[in-house]
Protein backbone atom coordinates (compact mmCIF):
# COMPACT_ATOMS: atom_id res chain seq x y z
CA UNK A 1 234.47 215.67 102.84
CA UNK A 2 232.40 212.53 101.91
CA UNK A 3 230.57 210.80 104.46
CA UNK A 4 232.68 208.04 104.16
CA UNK A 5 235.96 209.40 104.95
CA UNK A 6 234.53 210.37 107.74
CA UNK A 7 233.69 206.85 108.75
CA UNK A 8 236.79 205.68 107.93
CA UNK A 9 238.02 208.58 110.58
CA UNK A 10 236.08 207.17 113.25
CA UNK A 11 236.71 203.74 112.70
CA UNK A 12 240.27 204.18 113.19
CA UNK A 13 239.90 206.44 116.41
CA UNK A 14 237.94 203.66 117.75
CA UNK A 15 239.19 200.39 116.94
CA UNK A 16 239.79 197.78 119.58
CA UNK A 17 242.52 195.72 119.68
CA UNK A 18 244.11 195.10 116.69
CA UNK A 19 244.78 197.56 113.52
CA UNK A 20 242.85 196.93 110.68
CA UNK A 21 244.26 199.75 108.34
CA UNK A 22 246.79 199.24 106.19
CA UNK A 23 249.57 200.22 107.64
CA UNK A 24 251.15 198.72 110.66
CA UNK A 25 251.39 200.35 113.73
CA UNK A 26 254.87 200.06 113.87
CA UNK A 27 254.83 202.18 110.52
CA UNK A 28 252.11 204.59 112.07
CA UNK A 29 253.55 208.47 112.39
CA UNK A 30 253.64 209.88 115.24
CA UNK A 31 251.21 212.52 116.26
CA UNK A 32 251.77 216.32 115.95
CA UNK A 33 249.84 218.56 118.92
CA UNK A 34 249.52 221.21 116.67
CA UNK A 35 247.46 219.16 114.22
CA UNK A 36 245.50 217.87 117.45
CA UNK A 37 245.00 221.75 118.68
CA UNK A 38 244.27 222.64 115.31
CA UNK A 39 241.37 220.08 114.72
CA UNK A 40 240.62 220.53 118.49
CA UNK A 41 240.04 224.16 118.06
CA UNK A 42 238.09 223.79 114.98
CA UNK A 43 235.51 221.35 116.20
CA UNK A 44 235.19 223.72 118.75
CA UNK A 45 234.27 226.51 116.78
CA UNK A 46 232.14 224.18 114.31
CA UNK A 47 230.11 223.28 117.26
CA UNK A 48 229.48 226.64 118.72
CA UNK A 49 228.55 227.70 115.12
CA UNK A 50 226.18 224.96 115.37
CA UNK A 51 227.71 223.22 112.47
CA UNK A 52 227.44 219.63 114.22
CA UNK A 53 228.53 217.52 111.41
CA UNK A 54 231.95 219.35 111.03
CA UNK A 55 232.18 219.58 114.23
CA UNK A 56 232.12 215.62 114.40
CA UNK A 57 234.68 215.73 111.79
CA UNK A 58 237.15 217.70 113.54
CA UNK A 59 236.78 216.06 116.60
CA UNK A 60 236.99 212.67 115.08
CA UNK A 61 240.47 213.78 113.39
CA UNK A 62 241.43 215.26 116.51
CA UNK A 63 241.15 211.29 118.21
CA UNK A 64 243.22 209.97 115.87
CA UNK A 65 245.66 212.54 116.24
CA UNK A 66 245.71 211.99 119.93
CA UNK A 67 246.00 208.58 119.86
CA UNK A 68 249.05 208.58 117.86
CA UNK A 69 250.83 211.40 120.64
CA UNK A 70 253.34 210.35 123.21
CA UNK A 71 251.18 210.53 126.50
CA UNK A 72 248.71 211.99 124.92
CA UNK A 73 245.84 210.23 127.08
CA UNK A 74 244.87 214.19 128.49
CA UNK A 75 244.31 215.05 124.37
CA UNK A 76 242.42 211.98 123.91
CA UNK A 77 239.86 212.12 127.17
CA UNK A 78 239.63 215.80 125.85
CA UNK A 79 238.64 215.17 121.92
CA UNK A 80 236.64 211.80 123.13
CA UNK A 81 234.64 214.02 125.84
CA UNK A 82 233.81 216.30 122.81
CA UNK A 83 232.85 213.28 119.94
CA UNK A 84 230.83 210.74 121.99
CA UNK A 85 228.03 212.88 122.53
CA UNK A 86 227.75 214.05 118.91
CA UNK A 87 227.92 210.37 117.35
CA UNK A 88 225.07 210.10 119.73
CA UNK A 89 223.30 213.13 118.43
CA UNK A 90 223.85 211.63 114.86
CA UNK A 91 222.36 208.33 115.52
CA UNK A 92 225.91 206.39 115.25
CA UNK A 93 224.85 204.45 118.08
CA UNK A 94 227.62 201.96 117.67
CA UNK A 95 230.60 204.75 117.34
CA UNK A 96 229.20 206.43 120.05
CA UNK A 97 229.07 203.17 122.35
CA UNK A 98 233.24 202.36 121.54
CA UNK A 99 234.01 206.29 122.33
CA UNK A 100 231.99 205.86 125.56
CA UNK A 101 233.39 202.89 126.42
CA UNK A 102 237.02 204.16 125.48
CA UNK A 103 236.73 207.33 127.80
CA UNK A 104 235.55 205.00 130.91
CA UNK A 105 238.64 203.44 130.52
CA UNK A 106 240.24 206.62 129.98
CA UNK A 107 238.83 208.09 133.26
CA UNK A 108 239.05 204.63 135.65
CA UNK A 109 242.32 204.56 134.88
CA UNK A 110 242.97 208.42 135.66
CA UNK A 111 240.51 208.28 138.82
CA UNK A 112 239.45 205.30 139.73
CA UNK A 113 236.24 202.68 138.87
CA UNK A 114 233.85 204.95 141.28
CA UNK A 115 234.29 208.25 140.24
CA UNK A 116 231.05 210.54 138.94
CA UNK A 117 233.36 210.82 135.49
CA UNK A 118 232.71 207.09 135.39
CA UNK A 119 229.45 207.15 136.12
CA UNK A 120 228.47 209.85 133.51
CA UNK A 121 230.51 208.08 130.92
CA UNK A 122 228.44 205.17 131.71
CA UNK A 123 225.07 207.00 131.52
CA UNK A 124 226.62 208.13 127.71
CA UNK A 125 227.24 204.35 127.07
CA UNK A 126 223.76 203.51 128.64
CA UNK A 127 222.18 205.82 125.91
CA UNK A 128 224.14 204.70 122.90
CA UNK A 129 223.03 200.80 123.68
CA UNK A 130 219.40 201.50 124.27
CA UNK A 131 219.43 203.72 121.34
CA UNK A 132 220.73 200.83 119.34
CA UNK A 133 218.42 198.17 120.96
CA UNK A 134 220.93 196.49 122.97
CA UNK A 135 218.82 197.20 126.26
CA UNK A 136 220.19 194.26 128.36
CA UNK A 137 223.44 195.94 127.98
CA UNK A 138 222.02 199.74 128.66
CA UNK A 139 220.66 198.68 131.74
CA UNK A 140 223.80 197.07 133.07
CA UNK A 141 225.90 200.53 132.05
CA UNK A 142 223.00 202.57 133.84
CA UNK A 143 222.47 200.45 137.24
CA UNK A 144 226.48 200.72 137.76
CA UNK A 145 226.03 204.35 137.45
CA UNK A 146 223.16 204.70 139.43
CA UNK A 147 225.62 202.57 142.41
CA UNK A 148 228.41 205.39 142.10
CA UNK A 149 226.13 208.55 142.10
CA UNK A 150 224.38 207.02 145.10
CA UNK A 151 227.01 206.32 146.90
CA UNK A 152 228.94 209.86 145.87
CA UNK A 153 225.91 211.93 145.59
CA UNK A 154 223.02 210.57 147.64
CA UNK A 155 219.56 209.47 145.93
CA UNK A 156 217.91 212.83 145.54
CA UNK A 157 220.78 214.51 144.18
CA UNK A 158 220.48 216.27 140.97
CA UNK A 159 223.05 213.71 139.50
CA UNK A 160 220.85 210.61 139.41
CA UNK A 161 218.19 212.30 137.22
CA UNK A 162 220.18 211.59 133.60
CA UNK A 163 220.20 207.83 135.41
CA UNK A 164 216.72 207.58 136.03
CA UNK A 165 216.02 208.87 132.47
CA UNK A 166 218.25 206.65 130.92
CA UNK A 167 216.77 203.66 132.85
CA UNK A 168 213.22 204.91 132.32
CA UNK A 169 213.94 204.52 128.60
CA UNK A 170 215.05 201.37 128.74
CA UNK A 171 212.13 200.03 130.83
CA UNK A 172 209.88 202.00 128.36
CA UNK A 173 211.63 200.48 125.45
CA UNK A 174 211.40 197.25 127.13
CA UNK A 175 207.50 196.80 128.31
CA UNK A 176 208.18 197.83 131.94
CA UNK A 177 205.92 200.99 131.60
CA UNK A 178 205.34 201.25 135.37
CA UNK A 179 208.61 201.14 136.42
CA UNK A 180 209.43 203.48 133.74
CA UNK A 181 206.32 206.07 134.28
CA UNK A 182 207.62 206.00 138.17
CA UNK A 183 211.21 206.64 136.79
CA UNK A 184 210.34 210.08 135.20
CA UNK A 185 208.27 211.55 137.79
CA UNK A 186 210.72 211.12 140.51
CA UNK A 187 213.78 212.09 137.70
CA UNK A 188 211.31 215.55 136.98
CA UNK A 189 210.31 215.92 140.98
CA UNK A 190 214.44 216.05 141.57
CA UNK A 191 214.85 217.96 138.47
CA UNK A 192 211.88 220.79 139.20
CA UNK A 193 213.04 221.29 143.15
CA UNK A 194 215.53 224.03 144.42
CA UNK A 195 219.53 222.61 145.55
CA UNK A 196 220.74 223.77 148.76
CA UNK A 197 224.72 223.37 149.36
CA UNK A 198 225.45 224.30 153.06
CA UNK A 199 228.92 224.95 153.65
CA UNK A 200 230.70 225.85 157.20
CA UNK A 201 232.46 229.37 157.20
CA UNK A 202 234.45 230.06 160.06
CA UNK A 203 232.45 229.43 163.12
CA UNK A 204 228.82 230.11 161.10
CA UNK A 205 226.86 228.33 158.67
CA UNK A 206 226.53 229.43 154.57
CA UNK A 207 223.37 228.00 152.90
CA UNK A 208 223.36 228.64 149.12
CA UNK A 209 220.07 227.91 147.15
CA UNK A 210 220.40 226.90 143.19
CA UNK A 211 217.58 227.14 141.30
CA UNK A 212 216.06 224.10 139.70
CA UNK A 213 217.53 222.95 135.96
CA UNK A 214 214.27 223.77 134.44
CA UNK A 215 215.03 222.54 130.74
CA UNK A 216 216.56 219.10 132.38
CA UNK A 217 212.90 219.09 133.91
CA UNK A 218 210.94 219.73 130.08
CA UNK A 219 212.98 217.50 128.58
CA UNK A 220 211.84 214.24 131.26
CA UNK A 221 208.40 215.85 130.85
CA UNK A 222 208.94 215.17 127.03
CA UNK A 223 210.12 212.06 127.46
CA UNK A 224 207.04 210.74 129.76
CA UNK A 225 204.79 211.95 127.20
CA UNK A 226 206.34 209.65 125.09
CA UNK A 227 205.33 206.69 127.29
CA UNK A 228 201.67 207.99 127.40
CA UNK A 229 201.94 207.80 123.48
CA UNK A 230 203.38 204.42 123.48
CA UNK A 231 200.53 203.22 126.04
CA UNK A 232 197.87 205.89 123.54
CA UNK A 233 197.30 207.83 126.99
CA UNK A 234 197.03 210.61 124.56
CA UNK A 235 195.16 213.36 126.65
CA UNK A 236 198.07 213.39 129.05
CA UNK A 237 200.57 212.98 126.44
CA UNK A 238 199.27 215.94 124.92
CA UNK A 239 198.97 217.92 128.60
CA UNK A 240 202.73 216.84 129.38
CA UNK A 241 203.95 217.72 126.18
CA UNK A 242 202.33 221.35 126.22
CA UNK A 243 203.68 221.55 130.09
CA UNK A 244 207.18 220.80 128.70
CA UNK A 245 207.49 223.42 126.01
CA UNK A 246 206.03 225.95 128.29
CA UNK A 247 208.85 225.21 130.98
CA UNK A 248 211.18 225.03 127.62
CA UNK A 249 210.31 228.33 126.51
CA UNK A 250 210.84 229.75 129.75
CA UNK A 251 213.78 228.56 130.46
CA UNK A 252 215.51 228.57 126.81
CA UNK A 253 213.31 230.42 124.38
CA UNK A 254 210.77 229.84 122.58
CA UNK A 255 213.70 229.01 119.18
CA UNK A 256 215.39 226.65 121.50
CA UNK A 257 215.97 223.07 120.42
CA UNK A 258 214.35 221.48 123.41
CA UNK A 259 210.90 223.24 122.42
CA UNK A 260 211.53 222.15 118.65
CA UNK A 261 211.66 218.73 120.18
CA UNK A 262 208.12 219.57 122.18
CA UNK A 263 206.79 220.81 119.04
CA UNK A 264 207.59 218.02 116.93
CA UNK A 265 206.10 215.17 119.51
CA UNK A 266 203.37 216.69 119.81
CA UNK A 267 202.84 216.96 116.41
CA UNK A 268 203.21 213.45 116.02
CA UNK A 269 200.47 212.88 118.99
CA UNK A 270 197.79 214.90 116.81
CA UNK A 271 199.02 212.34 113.88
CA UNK A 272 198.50 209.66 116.14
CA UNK A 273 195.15 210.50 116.89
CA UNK A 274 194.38 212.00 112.90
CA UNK A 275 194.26 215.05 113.69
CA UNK A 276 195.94 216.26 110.98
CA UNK A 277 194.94 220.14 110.77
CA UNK A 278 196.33 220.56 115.04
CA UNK A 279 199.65 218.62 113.29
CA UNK A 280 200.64 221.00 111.31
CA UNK A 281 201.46 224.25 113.01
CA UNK A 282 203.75 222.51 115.93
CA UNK A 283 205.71 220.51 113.11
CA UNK A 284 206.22 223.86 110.84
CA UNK A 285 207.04 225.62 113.78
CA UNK A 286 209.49 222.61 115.03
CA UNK A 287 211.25 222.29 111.17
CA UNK A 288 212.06 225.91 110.87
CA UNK A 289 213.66 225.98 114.37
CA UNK A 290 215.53 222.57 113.91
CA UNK A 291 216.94 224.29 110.59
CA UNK A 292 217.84 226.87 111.89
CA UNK A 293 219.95 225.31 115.22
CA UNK A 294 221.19 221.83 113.76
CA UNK A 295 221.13 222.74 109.69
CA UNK A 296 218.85 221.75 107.19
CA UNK A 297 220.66 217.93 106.84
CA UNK A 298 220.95 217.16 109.80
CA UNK A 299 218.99 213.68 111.00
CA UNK A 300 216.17 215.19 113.54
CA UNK A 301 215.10 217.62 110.14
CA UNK A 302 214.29 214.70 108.33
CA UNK A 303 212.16 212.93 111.34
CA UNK A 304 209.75 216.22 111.07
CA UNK A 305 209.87 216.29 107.27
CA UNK A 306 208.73 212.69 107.21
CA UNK A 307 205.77 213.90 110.06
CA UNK A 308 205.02 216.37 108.12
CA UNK A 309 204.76 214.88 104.83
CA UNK A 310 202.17 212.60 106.91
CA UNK A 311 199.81 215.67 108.44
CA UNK A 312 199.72 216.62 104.39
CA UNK A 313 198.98 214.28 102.65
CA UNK A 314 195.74 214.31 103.07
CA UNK A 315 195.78 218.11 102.47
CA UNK A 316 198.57 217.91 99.69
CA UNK A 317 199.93 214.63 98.10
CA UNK A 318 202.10 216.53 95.92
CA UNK A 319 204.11 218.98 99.06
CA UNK A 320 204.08 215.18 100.95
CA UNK A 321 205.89 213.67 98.58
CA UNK A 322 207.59 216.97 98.27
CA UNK A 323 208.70 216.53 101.88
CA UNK A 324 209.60 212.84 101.77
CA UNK A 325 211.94 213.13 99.41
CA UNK A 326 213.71 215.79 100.86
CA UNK A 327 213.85 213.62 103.71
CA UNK A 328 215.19 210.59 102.30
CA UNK A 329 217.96 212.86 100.87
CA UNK A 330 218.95 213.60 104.12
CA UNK A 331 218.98 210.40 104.98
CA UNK A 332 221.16 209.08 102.65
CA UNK A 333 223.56 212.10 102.83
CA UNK A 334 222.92 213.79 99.48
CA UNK A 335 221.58 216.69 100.30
């Protein structure tokens, strides 16, 4: 299906207000739950086949199924849950802000305005506005949810840590480096220590010790590197970075995502620095994983093409321009 149908799919699941299609609502058919369970399903099973671009597809025809059902709010939080965080994935920043915003509606209303539903819809909607440069808003989205995971959770629960990222970024983003570089090491201090629940059974006392979320820690590590390359602290970017995929491989494998991620930033410090030769082996390594987990069109291939095509050139004009315009294929959905 063209890339544009698609649009058109998640324009109409996400419209405010009025209707701007064609048809009036009043004409609008009503909804069929097997069509929802059948796009449901098959979004589903696009997305554990790794297929994340159907999978978007599916889900976004499974919205607009659900919001055409009788009471179908259940169908919709369900399908929304599912879509919002792959528009994010697939830089569709603005999509992804109306779905997030649409499910905190969804949940207030089921729950109530404090509830940690709320709150992580609101870290979603925090993202999708900082990725799209709308930072004043981000930071509004992620301070309300940092109030209702306080207040639910406590400060040094694991639950604040996707807050402090989120906030981190947007200081980061915004010139508040301090605030931002103090953000991630208290978000990867929570992240890296052991949970204890203690829970009263019968007249005694059960303690029950979770071990730390060790890729939620490599990923923060990842993502202060990033603000020691924005601020060219380079020699602890590079340290951070390396720590990261370490704790990545350990805890995913050395083919996970999260360490193609590593791989490809730190490729991009060497480049930063013109290293070129030390470039190359973490962004090869990084494209064939990313190929291989998200599909050789998706968006994040094309950021380590175009890195790649720029440790090369120097090397290779011809496989650089090679890789760019592979890239810019990808880009503009052709390939």
């Amino acid at each position: 299906m063209h890339k544009s149908t698609i649009l058109c799919f998640l324009f109409s699941a996400f419209a405010l207000g009025s209707s701007h299609c064609a048809t009036s609502a009043a004409e609008t058919p009503k909804g069929d739950v097997k069509a929802w369970k059948r796009y449901q399903s098959a979004g589903e099973k696009a997305f554990k086949a790794r297929d994340s671009l159907e999978a978007e597809k599916q889900f976004a025809l499974a919205v607009e199924e659900a919001e055409r059902l009788p009471k179908g709010e259940g169908r919709l939080r369900e399908s929304l849950h599912d879509l919002a965080p792959l528009l994010l994935s697939h830089r569709k920043y603005h999509q992804a802000q109306l779905a997030y915003e649409r499910l905190r509606g969804l949940y207030e209303k089921e729950l109530g305005s404090n509830h940690l539903r709320v709150a992580g819809t609101l870290i979603g909607l925090g993202q999708a506005c900082a990725y799209g440069h709308r930072y004043a808003e981000a930071e509004v989205a992620l301070l309300r949810a940092r109030r209702i995971v306080e207040a639910k959770s406590g400060a040094l629960h694991p639950d604040i840590v996707p807050v402090h990222a989120g906030l981190a970024g947007v200081y980061r983003e915004t010139g508040r480096f301090d605030e931002a570089e103090s953000l991630y090491k208290t978000a990867i201090q929570i992240a890296e220590s052991p949970q204890i629940k203690t829970e009263f059974v019968g007249s005694g006392i059960q303690q029950t010790r979770y071990q730390p979320r060790y890729e939620i820690a490599a990923g923060l590590m990842n993502d202060l590197a990033l603000l020691y390359e924005v601020r060219s602290r380079f020699p602890e970017a590079e340290a951070t970075l390396k720590r990261a995929l370490k704790t990545y491989e350990d805890a995913r494998g050395a083919e996970s995502s999260g360490a193609a991620m590593v791989l490809h930033n730190l490729g991009v410090v060497y480049i930063r620095q013109k290293q070129f030769a030390e470039a190359e082996p973490p962004l090869r390594r990084a494209l064939t994983i990313r190929e291989k987990a998200f599909g050789r069109a998706h968006p994040v291939v094309a950021d380590t093409l175009e890195a790649l095509a720029a440790a090369t050139e120097g090397r290779d004009i011809h496989q650089a321009n090679s890789l760019r315009v592979r890239a810019r294929e990808i880009r503009a959905g052709t390939r």
